[in-house]
C-alpha atoms as a PDB file:
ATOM      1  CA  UNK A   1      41.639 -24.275  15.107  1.00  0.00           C
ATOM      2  CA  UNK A   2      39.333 -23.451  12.210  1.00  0.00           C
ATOM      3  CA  UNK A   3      35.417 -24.613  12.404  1.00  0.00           C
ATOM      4  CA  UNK A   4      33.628 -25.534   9.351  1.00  0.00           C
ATOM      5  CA  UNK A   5      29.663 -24.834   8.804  1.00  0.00           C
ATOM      6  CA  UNK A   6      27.388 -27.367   7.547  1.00  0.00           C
ATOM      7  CA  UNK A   7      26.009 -25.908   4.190  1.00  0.00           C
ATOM      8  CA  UNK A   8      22.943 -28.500   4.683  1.00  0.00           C
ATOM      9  CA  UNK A   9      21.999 -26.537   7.904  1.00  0.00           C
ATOM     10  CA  UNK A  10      22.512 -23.611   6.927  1.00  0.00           C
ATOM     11  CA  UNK A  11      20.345 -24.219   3.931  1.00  0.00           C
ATOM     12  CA  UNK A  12      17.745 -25.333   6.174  1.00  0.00           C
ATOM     13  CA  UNK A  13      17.890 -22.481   8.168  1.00  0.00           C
ATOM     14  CA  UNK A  14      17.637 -19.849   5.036  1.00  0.00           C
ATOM     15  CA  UNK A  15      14.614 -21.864   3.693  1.00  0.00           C
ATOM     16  CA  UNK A  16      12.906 -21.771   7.277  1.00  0.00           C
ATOM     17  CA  UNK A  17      13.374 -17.941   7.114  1.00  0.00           C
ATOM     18  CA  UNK A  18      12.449 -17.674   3.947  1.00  0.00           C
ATOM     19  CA  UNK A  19       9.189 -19.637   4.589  1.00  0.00           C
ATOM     20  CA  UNK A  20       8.051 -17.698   7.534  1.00  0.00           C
ATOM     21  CA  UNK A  21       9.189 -14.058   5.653  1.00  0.00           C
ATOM     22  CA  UNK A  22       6.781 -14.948   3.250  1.00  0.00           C
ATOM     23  CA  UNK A  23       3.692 -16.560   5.509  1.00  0.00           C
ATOM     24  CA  UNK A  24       4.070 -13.147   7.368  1.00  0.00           C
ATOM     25  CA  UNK A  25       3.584 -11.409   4.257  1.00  0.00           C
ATOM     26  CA  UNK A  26       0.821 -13.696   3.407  1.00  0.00           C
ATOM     27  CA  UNK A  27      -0.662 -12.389   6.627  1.00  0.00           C
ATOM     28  CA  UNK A  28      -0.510  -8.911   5.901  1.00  0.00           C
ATOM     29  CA  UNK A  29      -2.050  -9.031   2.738  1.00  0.00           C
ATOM     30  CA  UNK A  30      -4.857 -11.112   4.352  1.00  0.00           C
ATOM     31  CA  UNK A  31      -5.188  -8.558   7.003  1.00  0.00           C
ATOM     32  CA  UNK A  32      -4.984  -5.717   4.667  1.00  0.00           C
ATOM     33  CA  UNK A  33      -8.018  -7.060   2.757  1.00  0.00           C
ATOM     34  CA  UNK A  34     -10.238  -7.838   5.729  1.00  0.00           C
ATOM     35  CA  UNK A  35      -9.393  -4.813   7.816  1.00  0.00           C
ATOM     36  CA  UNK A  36     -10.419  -2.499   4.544  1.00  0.00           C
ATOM     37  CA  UNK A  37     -13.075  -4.330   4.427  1.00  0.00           C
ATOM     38  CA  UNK A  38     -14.423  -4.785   7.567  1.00  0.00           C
ATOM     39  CA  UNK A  39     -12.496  -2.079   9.716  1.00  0.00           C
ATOM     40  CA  UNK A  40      -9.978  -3.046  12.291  1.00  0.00           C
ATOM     41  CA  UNK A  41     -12.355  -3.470  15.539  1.00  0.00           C
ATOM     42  CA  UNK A  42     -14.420  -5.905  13.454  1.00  0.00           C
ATOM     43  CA  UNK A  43     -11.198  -8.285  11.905  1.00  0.00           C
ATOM     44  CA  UNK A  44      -9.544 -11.095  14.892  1.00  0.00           C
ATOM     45  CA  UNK A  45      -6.097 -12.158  14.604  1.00  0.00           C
ATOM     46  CA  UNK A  46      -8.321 -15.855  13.694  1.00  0.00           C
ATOM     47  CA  UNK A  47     -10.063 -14.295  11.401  1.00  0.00           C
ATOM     48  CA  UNK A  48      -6.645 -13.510   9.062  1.00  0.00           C
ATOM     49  CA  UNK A  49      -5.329 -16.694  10.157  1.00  0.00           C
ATOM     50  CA  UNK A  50      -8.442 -19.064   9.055  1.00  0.00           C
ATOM     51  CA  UNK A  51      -8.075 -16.513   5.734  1.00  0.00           C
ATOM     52  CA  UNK A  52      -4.428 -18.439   4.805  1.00  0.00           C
ATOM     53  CA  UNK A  53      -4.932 -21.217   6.886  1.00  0.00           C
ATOM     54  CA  UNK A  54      -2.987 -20.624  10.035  1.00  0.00           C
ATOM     55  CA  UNK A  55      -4.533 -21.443  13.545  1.00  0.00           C
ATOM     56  CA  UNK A  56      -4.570 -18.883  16.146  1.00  0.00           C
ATOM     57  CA  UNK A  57      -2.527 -19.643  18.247  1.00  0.00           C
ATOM     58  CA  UNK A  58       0.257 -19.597  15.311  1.00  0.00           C
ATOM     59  CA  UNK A  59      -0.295 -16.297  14.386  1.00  0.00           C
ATOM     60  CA  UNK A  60       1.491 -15.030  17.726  1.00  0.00           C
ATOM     61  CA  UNK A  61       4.754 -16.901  15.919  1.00  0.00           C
ATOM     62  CA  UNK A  62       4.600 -13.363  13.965  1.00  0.00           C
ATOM     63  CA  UNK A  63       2.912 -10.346  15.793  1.00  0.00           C
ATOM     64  CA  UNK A  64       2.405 -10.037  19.480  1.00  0.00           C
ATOM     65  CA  UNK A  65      -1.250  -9.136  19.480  1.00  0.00           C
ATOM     66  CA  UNK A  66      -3.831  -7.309  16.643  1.00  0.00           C
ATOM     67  CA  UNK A  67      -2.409  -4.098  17.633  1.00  0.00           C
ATOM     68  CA  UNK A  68       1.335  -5.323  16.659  1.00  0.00           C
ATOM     69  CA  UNK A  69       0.301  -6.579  13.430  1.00  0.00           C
ATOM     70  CA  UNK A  70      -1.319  -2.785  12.709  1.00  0.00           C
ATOM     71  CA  UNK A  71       1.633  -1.217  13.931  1.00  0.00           C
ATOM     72  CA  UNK A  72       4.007  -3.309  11.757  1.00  0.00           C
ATOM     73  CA  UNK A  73       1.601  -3.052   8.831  1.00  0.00           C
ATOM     74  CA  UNK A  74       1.592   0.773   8.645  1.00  0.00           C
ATOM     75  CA  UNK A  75       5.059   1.158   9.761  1.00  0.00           C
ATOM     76  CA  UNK A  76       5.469  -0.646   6.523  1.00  0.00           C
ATOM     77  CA  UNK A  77       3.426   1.002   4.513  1.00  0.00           C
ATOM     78  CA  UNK A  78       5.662   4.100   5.588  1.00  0.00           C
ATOM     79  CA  UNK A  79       8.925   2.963   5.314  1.00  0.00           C
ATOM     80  CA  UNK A  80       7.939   1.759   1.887  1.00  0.00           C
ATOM     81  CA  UNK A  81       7.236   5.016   0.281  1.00  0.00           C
ATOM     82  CA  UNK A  82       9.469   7.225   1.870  1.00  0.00           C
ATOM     83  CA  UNK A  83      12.425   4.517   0.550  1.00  0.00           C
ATOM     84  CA  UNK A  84      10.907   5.193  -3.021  1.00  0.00           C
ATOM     85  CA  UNK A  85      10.782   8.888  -2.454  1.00  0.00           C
ATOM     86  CA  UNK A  86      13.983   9.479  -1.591  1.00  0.00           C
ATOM     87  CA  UNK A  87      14.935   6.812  -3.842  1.00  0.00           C
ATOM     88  CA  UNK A  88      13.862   9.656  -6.143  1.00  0.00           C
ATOM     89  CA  UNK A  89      15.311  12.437  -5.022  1.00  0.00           C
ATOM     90  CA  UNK A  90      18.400  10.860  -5.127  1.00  0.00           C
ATOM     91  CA  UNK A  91      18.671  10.062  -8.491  1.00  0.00           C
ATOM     92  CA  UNK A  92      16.716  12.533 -10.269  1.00  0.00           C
ATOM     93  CA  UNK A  93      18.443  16.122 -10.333  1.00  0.00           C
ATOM     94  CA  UNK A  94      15.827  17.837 -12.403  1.00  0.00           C
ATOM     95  CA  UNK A  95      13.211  19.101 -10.121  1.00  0.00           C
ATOM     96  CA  UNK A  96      10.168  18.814 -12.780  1.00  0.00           C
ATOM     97  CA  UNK A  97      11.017  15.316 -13.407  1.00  0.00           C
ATOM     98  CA  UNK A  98      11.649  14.273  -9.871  1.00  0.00           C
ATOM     99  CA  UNK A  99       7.811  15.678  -9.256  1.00  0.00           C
ATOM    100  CA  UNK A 100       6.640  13.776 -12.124  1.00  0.00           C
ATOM    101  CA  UNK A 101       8.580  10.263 -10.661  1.00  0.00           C
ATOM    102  CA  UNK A 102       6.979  11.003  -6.658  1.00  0.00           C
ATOM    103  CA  UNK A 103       3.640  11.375  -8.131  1.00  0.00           C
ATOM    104  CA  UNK A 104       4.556   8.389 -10.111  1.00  0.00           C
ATOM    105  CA  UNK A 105       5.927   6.067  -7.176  1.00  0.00           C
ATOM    106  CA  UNK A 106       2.867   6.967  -5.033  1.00  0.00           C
ATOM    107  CA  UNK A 107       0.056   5.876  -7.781  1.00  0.00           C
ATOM    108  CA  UNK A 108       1.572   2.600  -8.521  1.00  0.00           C
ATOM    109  CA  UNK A 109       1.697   1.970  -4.975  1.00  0.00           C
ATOM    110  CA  UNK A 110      -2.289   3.041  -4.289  1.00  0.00           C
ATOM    111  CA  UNK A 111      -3.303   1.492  -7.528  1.00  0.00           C
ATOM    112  CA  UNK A 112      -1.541  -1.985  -6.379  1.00  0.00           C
ATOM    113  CA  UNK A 113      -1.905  -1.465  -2.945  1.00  0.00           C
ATOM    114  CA  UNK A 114      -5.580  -0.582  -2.503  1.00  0.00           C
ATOM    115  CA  UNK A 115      -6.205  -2.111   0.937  1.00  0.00           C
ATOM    116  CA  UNK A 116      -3.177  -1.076   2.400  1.00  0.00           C
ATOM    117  CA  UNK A 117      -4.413   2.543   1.468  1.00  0.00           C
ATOM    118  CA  UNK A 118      -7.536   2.218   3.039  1.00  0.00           C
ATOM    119  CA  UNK A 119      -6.551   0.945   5.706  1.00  0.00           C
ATOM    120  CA  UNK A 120      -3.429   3.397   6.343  1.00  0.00           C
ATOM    121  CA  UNK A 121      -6.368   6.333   5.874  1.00  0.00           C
ATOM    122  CA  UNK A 122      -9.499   4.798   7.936  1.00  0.00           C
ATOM    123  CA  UNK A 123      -7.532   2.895  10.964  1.00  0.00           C
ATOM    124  CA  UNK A 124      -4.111   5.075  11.740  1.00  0.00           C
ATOM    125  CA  UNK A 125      -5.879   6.542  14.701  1.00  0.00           C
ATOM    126  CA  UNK A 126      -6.184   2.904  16.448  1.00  0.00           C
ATOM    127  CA  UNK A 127      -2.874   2.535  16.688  1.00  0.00           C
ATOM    128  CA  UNK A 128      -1.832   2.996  20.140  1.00  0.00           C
ATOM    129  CA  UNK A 129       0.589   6.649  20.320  1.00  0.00           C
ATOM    130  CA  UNK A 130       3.787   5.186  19.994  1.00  0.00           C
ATOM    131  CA  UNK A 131       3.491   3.394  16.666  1.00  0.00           C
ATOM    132  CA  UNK A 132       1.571   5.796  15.646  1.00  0.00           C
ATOM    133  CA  UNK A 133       4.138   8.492  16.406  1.00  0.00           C
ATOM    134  CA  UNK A 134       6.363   6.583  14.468  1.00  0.00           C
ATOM    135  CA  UNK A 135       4.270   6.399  11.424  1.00  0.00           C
ATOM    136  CA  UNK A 136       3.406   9.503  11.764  1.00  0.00           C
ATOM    137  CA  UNK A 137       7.180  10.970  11.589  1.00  0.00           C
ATOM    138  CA  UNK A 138       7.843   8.538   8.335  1.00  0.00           C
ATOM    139  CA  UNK A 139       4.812  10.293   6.921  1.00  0.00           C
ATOM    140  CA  UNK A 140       6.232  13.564   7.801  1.00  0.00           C
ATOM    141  CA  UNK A 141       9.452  12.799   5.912  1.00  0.00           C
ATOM    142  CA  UNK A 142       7.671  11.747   3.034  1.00  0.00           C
ATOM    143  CA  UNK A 143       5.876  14.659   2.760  1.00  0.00           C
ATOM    144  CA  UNK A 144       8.191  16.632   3.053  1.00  0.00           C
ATOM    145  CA  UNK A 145      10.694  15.200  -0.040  1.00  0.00           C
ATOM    146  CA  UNK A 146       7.053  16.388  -1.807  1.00  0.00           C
ATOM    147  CA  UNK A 147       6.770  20.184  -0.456  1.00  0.00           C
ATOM    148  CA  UNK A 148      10.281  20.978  -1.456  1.00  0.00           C
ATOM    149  CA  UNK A 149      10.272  19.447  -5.091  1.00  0.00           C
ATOM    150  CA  UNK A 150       6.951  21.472  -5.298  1.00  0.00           C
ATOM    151  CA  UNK A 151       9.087  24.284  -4.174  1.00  0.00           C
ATOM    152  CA  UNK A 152      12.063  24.038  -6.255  1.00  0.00           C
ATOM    153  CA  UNK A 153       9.608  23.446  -9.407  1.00  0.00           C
ATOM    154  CA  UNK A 154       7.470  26.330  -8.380  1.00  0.00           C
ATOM    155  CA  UNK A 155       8.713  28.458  -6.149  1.00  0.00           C
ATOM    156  CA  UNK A 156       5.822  29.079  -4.235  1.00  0.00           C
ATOM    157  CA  UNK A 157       5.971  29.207  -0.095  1.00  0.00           C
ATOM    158  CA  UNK A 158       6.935  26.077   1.904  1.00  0.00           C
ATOM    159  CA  UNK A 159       3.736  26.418   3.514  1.00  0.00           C
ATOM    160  CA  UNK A 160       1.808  26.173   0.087  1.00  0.00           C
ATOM    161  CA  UNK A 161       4.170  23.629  -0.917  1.00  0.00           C
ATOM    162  CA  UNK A 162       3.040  21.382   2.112  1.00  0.00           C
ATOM    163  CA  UNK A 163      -0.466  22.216   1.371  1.00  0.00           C
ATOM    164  CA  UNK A 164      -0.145  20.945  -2.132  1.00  0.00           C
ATOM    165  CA  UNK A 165       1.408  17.122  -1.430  1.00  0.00           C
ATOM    166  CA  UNK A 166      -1.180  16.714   1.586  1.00  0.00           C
ATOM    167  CA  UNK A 167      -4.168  17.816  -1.002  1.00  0.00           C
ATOM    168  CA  UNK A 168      -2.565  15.833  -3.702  1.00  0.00           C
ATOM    169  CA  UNK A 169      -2.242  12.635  -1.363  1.00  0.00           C
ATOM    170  CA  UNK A 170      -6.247  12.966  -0.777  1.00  0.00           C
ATOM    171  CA  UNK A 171      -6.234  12.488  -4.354  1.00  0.00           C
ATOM    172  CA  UNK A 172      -4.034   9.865  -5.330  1.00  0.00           C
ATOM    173  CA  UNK A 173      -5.337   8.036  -1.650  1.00  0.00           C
ATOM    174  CA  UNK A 174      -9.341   8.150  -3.734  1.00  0.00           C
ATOM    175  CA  UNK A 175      -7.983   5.332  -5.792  1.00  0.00           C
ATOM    176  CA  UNK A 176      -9.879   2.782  -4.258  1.00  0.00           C
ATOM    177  CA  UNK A 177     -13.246   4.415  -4.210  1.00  0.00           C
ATOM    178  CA  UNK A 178     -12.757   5.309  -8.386  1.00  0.00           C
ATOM    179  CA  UNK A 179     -15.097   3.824 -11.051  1.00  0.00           C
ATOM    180  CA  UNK A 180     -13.024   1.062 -12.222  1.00  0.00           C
ATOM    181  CA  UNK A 181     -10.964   2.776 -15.315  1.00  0.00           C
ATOM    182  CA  UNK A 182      -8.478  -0.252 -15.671  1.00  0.00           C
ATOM    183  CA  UNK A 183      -5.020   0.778 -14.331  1.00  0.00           C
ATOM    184  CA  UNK A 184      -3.550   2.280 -17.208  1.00  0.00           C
ATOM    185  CA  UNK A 185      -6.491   4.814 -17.350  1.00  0.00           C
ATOM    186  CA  UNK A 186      -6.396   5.114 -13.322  1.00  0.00           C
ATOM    187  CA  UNK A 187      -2.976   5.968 -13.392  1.00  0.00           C
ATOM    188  CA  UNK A 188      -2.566   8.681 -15.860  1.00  0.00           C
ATOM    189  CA  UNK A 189      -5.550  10.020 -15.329  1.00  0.00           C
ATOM    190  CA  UNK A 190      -4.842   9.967 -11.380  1.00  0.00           C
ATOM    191  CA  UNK A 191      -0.853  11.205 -12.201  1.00  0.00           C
ATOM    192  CA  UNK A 192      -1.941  13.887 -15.000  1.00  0.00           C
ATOM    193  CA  UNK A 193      -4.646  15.434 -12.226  1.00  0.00           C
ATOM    194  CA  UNK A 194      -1.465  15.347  -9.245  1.00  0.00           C
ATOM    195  CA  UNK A 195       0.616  17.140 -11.668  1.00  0.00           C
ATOM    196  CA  UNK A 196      -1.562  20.238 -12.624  1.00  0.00           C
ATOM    197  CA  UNK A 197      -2.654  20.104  -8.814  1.00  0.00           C
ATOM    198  CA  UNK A 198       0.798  20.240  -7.342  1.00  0.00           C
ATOM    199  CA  UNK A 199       1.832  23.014 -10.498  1.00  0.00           C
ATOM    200  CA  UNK A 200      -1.225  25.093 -10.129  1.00  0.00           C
ATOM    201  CA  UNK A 201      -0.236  29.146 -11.166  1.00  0.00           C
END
């Protein structure tokens, strides 16, 4: 016996998905912008959902509670640029131009993503421990695809190595709080700076 599907539904179903993938997103961004804002104590799951026009009650459709929609948006965050850094790593076999592509990857994403940054810096610690474990391990990964490119380029000690991204991160992470330079300017003045920090005799 074979079973046919019915492309209508199935179309309906995709565009359903595809509607609430991208209200969520809407979501985060609004959440993003009010939390940097604001802080996280101050910003109510009403608050981001009067910001796109969702009623409160709909914004449990998507996260659990304010804490879920943290968790989820720093998780994010994480996964995000650990993808693109080992994205890197994988296809870049020179060691000085895989440094020069992390630093790269990392200012696009602070330049485009300034209240994701902020918020990632100011409001990790109210996460409750086990997302924030989580995050914390991504971060961890991440950081470490940095200390051993530093490594391999200079050949200084792990330990320096480590101490290098996590400086150079405090760097690149200042995005937000720069004079406005236009993002051309931002970013090779911000990626030029990472370089000869991360090189350093």
């Amino acid at each position: 016996m074979t079973t046919t599907s019915d492309p209508g539904a199935e179309a309906t179903t995709t565009t359903r998905s595809a509607a609430k993938a991208e209200r969520r997103r809407e979501l985060l961004t609004a959440a993003a912008a009010l939390m940097a804002r604001r802080g996280y104590a101050s910003v109510r799951l009403e608050d981001i959902g009067a910001a796109v026009g969702v009623s409160g009650p709909a914004m449990y459709r998507h996260f659990a509670n304010k804490q879920d929609l943290l968790a989820q948006m720093l998780t994010e965050i994480s996964v995000r640029l650990l993808d693109g850094g080992t994205a890197v790593v994988a296809r870049t076999e020179d060691p000085a131009r895989r440094l020069a592509e992390l630093v790269d990857v990392h200012v696009r994403f602070a330049l485009t993503e300034p209240d994701l940054i902020t918020v990632q810096s100011r409001d990790l610690a109210a996460l409750d421990e086990g997302p924030r474990a989580t995050v914390r391990r991504l971060q961890r990964r991440y950081v470490d695809l940095w200390a051993d490119t530093v490594v391999d380029v200079t050949g200084v000690d792990r330990r320096v190595g480590l101490a290098r991204a996590h400086a150079v991160f405090g760097l690149i992470n200042a995005a937000p709080r720069m004079p406005e330079l236009g993002d051309e300017v931002a970013a090779a003045q911000l990626a030029a700076m990472a370089r000869a920090a991360l090189t350093a005799g």
